[in-house]
Protein backbone atom coordinates (compact mmCIF):
# COMPACT_ATOMS: atom_id res chain seq x y z
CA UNK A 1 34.40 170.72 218.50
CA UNK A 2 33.09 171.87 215.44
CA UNK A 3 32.83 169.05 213.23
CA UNK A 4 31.90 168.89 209.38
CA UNK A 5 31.47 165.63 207.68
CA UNK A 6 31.61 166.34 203.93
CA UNK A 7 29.16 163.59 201.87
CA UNK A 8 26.39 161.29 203.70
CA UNK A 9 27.12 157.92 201.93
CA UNK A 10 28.09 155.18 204.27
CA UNK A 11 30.78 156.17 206.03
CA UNK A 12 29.53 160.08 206.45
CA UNK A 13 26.61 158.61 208.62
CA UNK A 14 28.54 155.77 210.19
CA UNK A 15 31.23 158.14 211.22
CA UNK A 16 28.50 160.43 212.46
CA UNK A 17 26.47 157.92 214.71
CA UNK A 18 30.18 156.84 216.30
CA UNK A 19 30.94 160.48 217.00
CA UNK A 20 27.74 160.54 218.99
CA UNK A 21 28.79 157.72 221.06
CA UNK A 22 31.49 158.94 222.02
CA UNK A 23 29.83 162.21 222.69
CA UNK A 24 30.55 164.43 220.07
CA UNK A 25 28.14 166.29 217.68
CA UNK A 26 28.51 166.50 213.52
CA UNK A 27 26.81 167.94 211.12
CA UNK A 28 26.69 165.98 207.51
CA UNK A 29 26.68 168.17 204.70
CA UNK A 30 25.59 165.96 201.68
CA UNK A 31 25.52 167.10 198.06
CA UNK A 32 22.36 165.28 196.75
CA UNK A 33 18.67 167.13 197.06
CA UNK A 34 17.34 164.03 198.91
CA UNK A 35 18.67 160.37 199.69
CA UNK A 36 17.55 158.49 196.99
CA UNK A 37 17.20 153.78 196.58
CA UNK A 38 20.73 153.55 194.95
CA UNK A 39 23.04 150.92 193.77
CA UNK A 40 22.32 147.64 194.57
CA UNK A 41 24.92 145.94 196.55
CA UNK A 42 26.92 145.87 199.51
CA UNK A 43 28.79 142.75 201.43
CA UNK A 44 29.55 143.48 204.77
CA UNK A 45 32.08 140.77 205.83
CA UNK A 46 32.25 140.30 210.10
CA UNK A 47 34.62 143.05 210.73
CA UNK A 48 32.35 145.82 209.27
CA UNK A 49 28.82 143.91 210.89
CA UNK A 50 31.10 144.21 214.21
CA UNK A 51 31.53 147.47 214.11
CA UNK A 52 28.31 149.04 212.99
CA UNK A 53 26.74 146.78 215.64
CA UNK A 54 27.08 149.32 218.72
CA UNK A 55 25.31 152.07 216.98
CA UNK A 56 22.11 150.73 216.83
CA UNK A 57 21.89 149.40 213.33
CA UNK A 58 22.12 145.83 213.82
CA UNK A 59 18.82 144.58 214.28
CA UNK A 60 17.55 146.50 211.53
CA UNK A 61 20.23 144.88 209.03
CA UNK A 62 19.43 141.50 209.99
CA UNK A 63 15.83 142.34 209.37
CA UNK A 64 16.65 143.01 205.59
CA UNK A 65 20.06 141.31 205.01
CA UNK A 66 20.91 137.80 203.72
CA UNK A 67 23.56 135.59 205.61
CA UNK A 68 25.90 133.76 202.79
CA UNK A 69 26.67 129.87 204.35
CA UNK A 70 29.79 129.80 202.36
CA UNK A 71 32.11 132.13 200.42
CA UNK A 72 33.29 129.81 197.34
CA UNK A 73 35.81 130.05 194.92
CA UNK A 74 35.04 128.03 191.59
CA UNK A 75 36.98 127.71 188.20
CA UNK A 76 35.23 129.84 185.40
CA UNK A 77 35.37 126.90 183.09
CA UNK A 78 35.18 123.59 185.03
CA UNK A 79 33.09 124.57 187.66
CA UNK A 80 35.80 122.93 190.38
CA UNK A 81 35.04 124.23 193.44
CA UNK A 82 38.68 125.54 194.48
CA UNK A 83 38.06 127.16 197.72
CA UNK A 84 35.44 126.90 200.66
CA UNK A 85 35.22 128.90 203.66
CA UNK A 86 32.26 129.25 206.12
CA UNK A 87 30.48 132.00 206.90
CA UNK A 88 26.88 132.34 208.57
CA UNK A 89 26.91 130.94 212.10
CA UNK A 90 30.84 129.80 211.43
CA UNK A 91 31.50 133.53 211.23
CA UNK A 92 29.44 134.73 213.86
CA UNK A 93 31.34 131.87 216.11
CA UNK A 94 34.54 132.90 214.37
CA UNK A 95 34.60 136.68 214.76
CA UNK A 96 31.65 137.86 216.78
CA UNK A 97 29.70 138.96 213.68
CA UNK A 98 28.09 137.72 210.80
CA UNK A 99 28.71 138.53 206.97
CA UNK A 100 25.70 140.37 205.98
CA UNK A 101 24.63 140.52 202.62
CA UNK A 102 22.27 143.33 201.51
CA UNK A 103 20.64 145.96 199.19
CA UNK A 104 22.92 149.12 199.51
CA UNK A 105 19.43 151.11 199.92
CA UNK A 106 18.57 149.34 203.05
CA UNK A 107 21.98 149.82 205.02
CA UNK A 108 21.51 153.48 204.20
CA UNK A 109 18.06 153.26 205.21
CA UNK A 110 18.82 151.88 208.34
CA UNK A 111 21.66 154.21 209.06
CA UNK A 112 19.57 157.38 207.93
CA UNK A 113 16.96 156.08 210.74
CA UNK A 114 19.62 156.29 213.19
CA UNK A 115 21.34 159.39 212.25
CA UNK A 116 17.96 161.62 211.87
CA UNK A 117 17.14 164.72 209.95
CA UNK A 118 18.51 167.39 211.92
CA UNK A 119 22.13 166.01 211.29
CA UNK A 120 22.38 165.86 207.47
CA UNK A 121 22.06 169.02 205.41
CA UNK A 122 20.85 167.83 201.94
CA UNK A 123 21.77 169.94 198.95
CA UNK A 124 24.99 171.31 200.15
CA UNK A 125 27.74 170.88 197.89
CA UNK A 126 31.06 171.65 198.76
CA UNK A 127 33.16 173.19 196.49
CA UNK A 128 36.33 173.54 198.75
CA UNK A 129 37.68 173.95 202.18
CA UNK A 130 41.50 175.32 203.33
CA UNK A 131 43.40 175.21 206.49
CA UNK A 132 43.71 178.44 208.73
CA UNK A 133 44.91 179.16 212.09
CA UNK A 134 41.48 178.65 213.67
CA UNK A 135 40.10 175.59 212.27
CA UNK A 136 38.82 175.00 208.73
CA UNK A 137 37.01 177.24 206.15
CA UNK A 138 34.06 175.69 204.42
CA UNK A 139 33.41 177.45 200.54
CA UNK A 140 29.55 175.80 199.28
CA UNK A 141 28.33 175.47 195.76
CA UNK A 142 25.18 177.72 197.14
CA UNK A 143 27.90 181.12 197.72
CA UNK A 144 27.68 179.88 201.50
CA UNK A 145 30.84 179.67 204.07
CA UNK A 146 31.46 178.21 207.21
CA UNK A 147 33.85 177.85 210.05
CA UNK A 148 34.65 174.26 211.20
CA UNK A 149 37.38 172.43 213.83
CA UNK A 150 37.54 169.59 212.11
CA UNK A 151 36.38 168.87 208.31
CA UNK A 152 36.30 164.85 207.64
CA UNK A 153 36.04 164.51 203.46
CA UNK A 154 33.35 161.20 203.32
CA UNK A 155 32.58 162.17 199.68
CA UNK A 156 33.86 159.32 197.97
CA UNK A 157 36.38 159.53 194.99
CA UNK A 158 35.95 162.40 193.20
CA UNK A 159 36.15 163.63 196.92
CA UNK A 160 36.43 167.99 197.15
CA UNK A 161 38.19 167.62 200.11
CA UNK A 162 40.62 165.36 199.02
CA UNK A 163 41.10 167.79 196.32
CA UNK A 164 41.66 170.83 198.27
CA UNK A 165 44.35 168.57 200.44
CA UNK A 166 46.16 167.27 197.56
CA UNK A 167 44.91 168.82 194.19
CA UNK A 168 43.47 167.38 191.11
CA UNK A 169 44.57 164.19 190.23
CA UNK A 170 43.99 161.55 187.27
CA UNK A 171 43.55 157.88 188.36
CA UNK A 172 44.01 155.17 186.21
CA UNK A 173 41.79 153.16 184.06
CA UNK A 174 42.12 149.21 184.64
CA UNK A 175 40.98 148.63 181.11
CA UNK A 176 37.98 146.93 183.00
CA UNK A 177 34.55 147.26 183.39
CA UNK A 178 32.02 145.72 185.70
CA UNK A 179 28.58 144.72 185.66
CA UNK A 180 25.75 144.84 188.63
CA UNK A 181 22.68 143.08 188.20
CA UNK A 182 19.86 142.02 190.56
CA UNK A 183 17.26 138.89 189.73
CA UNK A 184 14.53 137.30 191.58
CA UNK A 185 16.33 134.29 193.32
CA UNK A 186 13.80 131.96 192.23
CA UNK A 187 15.03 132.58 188.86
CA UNK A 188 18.53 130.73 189.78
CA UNK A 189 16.95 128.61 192.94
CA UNK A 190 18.25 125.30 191.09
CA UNK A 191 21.78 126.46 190.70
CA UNK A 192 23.78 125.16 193.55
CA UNK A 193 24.57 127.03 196.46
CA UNK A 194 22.69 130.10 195.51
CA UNK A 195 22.62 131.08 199.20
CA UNK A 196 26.47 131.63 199.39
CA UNK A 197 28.95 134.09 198.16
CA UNK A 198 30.29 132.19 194.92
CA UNK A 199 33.22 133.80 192.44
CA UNK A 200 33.77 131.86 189.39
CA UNK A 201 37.64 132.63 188.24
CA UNK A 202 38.58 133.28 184.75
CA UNK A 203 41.64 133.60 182.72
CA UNK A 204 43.01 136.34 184.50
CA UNK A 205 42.58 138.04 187.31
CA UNK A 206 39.77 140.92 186.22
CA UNK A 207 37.99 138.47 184.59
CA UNK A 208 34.97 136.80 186.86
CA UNK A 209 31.63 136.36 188.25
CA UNK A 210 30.73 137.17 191.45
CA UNK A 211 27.12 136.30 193.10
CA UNK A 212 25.17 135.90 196.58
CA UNK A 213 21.91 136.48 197.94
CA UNK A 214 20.27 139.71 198.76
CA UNK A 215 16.99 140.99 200.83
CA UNK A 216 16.54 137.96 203.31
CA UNK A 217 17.71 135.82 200.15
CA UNK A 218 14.93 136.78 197.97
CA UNK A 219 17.30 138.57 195.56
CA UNK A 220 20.26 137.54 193.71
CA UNK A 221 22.99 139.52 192.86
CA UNK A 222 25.39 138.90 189.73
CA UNK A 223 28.90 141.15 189.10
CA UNK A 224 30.72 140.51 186.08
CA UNK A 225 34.22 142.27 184.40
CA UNK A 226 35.00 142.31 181.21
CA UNK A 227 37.93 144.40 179.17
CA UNK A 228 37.33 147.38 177.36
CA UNK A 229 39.56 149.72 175.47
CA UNK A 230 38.06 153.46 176.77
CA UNK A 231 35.94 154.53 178.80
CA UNK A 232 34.58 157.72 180.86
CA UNK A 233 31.95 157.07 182.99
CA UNK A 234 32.93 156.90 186.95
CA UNK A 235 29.73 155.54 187.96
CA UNK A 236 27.90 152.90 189.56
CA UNK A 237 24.50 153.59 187.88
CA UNK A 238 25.07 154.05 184.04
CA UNK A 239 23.00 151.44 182.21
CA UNK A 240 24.90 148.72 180.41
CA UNK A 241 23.66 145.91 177.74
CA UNK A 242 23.44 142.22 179.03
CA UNK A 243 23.96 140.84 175.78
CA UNK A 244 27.77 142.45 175.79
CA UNK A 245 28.37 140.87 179.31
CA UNK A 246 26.59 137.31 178.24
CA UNK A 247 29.41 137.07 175.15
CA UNK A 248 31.58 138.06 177.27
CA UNK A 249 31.47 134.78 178.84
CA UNK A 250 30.29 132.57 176.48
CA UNK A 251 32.92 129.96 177.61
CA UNK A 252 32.30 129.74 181.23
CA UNK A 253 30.55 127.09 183.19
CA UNK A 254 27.06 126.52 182.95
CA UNK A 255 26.12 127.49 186.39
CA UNK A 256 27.53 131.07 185.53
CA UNK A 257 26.47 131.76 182.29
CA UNK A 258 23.14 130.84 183.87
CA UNK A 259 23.48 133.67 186.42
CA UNK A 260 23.82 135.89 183.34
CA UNK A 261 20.77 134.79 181.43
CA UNK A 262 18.75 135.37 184.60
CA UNK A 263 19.88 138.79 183.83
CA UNK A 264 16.99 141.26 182.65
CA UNK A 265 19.61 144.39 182.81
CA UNK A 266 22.57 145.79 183.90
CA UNK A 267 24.31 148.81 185.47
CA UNK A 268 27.75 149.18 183.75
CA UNK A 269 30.93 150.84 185.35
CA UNK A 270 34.80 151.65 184.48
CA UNK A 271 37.49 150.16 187.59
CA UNK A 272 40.07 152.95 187.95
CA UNK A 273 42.74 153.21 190.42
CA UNK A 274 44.78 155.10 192.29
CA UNK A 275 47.78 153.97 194.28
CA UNK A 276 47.78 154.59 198.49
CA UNK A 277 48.31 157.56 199.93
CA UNK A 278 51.13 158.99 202.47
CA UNK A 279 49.25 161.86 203.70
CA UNK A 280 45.69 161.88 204.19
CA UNK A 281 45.03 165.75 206.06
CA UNK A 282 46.53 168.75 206.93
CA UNK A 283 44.92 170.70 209.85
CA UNK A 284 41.78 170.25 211.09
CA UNK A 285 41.07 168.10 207.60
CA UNK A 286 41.64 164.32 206.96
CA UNK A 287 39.65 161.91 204.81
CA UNK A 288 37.33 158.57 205.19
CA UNK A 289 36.77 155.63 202.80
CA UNK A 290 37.02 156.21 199.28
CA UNK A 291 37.85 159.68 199.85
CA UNK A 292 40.89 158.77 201.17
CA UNK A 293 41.66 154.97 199.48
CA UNK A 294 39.11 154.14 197.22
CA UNK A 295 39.45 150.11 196.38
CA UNK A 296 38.89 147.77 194.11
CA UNK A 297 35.78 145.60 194.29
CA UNK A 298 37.67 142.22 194.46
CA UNK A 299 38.11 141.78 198.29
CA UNK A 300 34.50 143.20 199.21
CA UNK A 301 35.71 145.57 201.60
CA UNK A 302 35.05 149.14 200.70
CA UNK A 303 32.54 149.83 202.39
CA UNK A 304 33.70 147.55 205.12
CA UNK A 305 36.86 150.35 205.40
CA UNK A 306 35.05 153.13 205.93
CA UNK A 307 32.93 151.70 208.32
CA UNK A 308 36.17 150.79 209.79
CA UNK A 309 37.80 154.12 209.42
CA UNK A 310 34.72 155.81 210.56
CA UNK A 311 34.69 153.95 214.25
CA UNK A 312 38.57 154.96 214.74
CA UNK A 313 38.12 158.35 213.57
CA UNK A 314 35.76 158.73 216.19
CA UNK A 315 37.52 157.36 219.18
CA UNK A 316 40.20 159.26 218.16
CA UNK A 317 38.85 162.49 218.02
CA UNK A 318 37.03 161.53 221.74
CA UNK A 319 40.59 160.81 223.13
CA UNK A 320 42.94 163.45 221.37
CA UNK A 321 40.86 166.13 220.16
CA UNK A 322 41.84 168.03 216.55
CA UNK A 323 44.29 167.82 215.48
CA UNK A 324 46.32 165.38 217.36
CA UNK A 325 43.24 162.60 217.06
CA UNK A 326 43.21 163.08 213.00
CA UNK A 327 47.18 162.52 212.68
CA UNK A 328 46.45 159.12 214.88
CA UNK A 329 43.34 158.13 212.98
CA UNK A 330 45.69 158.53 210.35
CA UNK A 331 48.57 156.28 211.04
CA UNK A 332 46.73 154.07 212.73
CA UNK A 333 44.94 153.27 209.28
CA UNK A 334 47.07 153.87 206.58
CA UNK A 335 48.99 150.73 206.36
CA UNK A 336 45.98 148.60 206.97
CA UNK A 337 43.97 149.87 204.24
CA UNK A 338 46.50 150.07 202.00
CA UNK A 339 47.06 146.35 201.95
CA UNK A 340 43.17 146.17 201.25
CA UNK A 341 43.83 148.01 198.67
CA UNK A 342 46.85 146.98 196.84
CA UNK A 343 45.27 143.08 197.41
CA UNK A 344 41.77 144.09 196.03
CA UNK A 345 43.91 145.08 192.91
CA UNK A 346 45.68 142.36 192.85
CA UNK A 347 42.67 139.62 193.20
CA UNK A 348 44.31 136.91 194.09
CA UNK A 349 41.66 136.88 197.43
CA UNK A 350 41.09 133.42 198.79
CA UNK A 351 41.54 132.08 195.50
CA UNK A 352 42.62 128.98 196.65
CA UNK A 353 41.63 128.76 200.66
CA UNK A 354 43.82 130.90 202.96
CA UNK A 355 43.00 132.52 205.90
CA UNK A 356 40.77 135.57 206.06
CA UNK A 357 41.08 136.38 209.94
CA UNK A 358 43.71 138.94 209.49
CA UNK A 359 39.95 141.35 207.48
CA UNK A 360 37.86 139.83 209.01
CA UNK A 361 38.80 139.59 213.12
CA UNK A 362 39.93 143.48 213.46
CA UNK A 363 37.83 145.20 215.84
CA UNK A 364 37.48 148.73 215.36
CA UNK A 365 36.08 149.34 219.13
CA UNK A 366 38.79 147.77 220.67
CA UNK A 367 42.25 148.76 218.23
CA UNK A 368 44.42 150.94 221.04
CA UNK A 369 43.92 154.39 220.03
């Protein structure tokens, strides 16, 4: 098979390394001159650690990655700590994987090592792709064409595949933005449990803080929503002002409006959404991660579902071929990720305990395909 992954974020390369287990080839054709240190960060919870483990990446995430002994839930204003759940070793014990913790930059790192140059094509853009009777045809920013079996859209949510499947569309804007910020974890070492994944609750539900460790648990990291009006920017790297987000919360608890202060700067960025889809390809085309159901950030599991999607698209695709292995990759993730996604919107996530085994135990090696 001829096999075009559109966009080499996460789940473009992830998808790409599973192919070649199974024994198929894939080119990556990513948009972007040159991969570049962006974002800051990404939670892998067990179920994504589990499967990205058999492709060779594992060792070098623990390397870089931070291991949360806790995810906590605290009131915003008290400081009560309202929920407790184990992670580290408990998860590992639990569900055959750790929760990782870690800059976004070193997971791509990592998976960059493993995928090598000759796979990705840097600086192709695609501008669209249709259906024909012999596969899929390719139409690049550059004039360029190309002929392809099977065209997997991995180019996140202003996706052109998606578009040339479905349209243009408008999502919606949450009235909520959200802050990123990264400090020096010896600014905050006094706080307690800095080395666990702690969400202070506010008011209602898009308003919160968010923070763990990063980088072996040198680095902090701090997310924050507040409401706004308006806004444009679909982003994860426009530059926002700390002194908006620190009024923001003025009345929390001390603990978080002293992850704020350790603040230097922040990246700003408007929460859309867009509701689940019923049809994800047509063809020889079908879509990955965001592409296909991008999320919320309030369950941690975006990039955790295209990893996900990525190691069932594969063993699909190995089993069935084109298209019969994209219509199964298909249903055999729709209804999952769309309760990820309608439950990251409605962030009401281990609020208050609960059980997390029905994320965190599914196995993407071993779901019946």
């Amino acid at each position: 098979m001829r096999i075009a992954i559109i966009g080499g974020g996460i789940g473009g390369l992830t998808l790409a390394l599973a192919l070649r287990r199974e024994g198929l080839d894939a080119t990556v054709h990513e948009k972007t001159p040159t991969f570049g240190r962006v974002g800051a960060d990404i939670n892998l919870t067990p179920n994504a650690v589990r499967a990205l483990d058999p492709l060779g990446v594992g060792e070098a995430l623990r390397a870089e990655a931070a291991r949360p002994r806790f995810r906590i839930s605290r009131d915003g204003y008290t400081g009560e700590v309202t929920s407790r759940l184990p992670m580290s070793d408990a998860a590992e014990e639990a569900y055959g994987a750790p929760q990782l913790t870690i800059h976004r930059a070193d997971l791509m790192t990592a998976l960059e090592g493993a995928v090598g140059e000759d796979t990705v094509r840097l600086g192709h853009a695609l501008e669209g792709c249709e259906a024909t009777d012999s596969g899929v045809t390719l139409r690049f920013a550059d004039g360029s064409s190309e002929e392809a079996d099977v065209v997997v859209g991995a180019d996140g949510i202003h996706s052109a595949v998606r578009r040339s499947i479905l349209g243009a569309e408008h999502p919606e804007f949450t009235g909520t933005v959200a802050y990123r910020g990264v400090v020096p974890t010896e600014r905050v070492a006094d706080l307690p449990d800095i080395d666990c994944f702690t969400k202070f609750w506010g008011k209602d539900r898009y308003t919160q803080i968010v923070t763990f460790p990063l980088t072996r648990g040198e680095e902090t990291f701090v997310f924050a929503t507040e409401g706004r009006e308006a806004w444009s920017e679909e982003s994860w790297t426009t530059p926002g002002r700390i002194e908006d987000v620190r009024a923001a919360y003025g009345d929390f608890h001390e603990d978080a409006r002293a992850l704020l202060e350790a603040c230097d700067d922040v990246l700003i960025s408007a929460l859309y959404v867009r509701d689940p889809l019923t049809t994800w390809g047509e063809g020889g085309m079908t879509l990955l991660g965001d592409a296909a159901h991008p999320m919320m950030p309030f369950m941690a599991q975006g990039a955790g579902q295209a990893i996900e999607d990525a190691v069932v698209l594969a063993r699909n695709l190995a089993a069935h071929g084109s298209p019969d292995g994209l219509r199964r990759y298909e249903d055999l993730r729709r209804e999952r990720t769309a309760q990820i996604q309608v439950g990251s919107r409605g962030n009401e996530w281990l609020k208050e305990g609960g059980n997390a085994d029905w994320v965190y135990a599914y196995d993407a090696w071993t779901v019946a395909v």
